[in-house]
Protein backbone atom coordinates (compact mmCIF):
# COMPACT_ATOMS: atom_id res chain seq x y z
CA UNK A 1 0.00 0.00 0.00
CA UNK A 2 1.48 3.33 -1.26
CA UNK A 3 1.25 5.97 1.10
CA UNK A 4 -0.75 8.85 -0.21
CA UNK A 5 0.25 12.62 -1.19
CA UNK A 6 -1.05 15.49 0.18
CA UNK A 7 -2.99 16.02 -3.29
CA UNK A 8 -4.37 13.04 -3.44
CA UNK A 9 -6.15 12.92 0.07
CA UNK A 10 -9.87 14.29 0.31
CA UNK A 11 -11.34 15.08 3.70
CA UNK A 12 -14.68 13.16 4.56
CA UNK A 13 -16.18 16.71 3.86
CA UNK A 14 -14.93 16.92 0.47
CA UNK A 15 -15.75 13.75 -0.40
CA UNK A 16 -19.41 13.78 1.07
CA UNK A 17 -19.32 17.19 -1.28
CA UNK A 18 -18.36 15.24 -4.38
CA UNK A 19 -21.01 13.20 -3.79
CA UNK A 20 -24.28 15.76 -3.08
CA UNK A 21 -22.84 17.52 -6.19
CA UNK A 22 -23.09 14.55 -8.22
CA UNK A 23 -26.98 14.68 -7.58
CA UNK A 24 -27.94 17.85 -6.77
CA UNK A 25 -27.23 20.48 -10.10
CA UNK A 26 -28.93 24.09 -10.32
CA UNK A 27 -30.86 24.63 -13.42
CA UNK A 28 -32.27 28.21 -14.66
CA UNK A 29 -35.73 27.20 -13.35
CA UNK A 30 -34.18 25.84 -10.40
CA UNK A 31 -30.76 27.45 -9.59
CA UNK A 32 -28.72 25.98 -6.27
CA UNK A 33 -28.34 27.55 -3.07
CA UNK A 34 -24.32 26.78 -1.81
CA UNK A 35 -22.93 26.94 1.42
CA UNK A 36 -19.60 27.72 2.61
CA UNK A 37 -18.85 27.97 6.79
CA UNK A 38 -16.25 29.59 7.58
CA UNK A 39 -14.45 29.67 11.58
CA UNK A 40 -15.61 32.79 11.29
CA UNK A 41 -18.28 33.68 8.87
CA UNK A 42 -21.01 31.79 7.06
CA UNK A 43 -21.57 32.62 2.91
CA UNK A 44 -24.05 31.68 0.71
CA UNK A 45 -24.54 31.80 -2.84
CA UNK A 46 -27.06 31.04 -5.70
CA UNK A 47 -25.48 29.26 -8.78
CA UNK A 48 -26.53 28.39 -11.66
CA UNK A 49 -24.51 25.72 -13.22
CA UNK A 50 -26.00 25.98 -17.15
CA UNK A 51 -24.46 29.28 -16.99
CA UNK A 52 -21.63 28.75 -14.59
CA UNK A 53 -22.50 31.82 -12.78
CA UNK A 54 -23.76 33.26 -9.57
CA UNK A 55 -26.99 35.16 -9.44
CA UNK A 56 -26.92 35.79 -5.98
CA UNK A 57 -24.99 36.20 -3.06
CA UNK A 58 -24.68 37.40 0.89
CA UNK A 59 -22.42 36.82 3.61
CA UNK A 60 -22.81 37.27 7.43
CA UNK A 61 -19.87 39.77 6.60
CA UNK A 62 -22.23 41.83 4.77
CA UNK A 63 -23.82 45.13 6.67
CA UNK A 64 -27.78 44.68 5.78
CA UNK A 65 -27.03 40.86 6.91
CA UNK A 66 -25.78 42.10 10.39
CA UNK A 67 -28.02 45.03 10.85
CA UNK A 68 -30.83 42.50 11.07
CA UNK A 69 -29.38 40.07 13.40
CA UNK A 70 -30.82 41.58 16.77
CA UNK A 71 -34.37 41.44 15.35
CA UNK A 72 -34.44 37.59 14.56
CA UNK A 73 -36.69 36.22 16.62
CA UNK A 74 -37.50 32.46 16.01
CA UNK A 75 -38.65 29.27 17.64
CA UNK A 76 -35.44 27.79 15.53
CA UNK A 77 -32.94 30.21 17.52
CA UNK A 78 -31.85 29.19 21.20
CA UNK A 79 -29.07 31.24 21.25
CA UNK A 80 -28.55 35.33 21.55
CA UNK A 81 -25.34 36.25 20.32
CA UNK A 82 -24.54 38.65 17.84
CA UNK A 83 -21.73 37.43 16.45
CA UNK A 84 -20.96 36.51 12.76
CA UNK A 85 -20.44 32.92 13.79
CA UNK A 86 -24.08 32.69 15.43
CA UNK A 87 -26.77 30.52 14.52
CA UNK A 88 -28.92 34.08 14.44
CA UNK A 89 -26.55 35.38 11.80
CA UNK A 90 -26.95 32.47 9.48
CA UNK A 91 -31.11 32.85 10.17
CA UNK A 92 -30.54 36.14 9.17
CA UNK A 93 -28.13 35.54 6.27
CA UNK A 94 -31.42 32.87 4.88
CA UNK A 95 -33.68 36.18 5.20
CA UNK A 96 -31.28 38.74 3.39
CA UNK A 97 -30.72 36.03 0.55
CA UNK A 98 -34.18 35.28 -0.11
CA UNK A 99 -35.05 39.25 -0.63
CA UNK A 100 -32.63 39.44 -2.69
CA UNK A 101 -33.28 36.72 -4.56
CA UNK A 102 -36.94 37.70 -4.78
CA UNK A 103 -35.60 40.64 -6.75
CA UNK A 104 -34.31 38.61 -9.16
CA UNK A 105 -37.70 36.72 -9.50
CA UNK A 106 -36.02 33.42 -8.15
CA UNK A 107 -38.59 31.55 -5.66
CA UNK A 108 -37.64 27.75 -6.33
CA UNK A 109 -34.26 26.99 -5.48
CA UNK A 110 -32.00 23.71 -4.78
CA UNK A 111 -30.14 23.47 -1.41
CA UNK A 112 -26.74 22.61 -1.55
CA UNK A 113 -25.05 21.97 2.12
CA UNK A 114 -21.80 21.66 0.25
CA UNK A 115 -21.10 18.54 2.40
CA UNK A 116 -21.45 19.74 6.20
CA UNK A 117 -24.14 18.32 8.63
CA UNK A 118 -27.87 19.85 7.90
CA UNK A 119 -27.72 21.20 11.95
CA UNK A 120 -26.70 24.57 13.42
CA UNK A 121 -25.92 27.61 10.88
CA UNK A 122 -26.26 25.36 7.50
CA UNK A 123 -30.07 24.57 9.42
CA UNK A 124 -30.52 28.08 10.45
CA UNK A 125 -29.95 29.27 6.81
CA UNK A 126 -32.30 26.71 5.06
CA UNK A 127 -35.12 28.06 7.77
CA UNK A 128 -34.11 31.83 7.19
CA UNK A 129 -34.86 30.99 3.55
CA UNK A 130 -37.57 28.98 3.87
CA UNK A 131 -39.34 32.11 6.15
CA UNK A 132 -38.20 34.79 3.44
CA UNK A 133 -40.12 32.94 1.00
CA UNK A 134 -37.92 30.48 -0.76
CA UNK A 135 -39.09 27.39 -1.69
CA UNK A 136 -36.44 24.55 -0.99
């Protein structure tokens, strides 16, 4: 058994990603929703791959996202910090994303968790997009 380069080695995340993406593709009608967390920060973005570009996108970096964190109020929320890191930011995040892409007449979307668990901010975005309108 060869030992393996740095190259060659995926992380269970990456390869749990190559998998969802096999599956899950965003279509004009249907465009995907992608998640990246960060240590720090959570972004999301909506892709469509015909194209190979993004329509739409918002970060808990973003001002509007963070203005609106103190006035998230949810039965999905437990926690109340204000950081960028917070389950409330990433609630907030899903409701800044779906006005936006409301603007752009996008309602039916694709969620892709980009291979991390469905629980804490990844969860707390699909809800905050689910209660700005989005239909996942």
């Amino acid at each position: 058994m060869a030992i393996k380069s740095k190259k060659e080695k995926l992380t269970a995340r990456e390869r749990c990603k190559l998998r969802i993406r096999k599956i899950i593709s965003g279509t004009p009608e249907r465009p995907r929703v992608s998640v990246f967390r960060s240590s720090k920060y959570t972004y999301a973005q909506i892709i469509c791959d015909n194209e190979g570009k993004t329509l739409v996108s918002a970060s808990t970096r973003d001002k509007d996202v963070m203005a609106g964190v103190p006035s998230v109020e949810s039965d999905v929320i437990i926690n109340d910090s204000k950081s960028t890191k917070s389950i409330r930011a990433a609630y907030s995040l899903g409701l800044v994303l779906a006005k936006k892409a409301q603007d752009k007449n996008i309602t039916k979307v694709v969620f892709d968790r980009n291979g991390y668990v469905y629980t804490g901010r990844v969860k707390a975005l699909a809800e905050g997009l689910r209660a700005g309108g989005m239909q996942i």
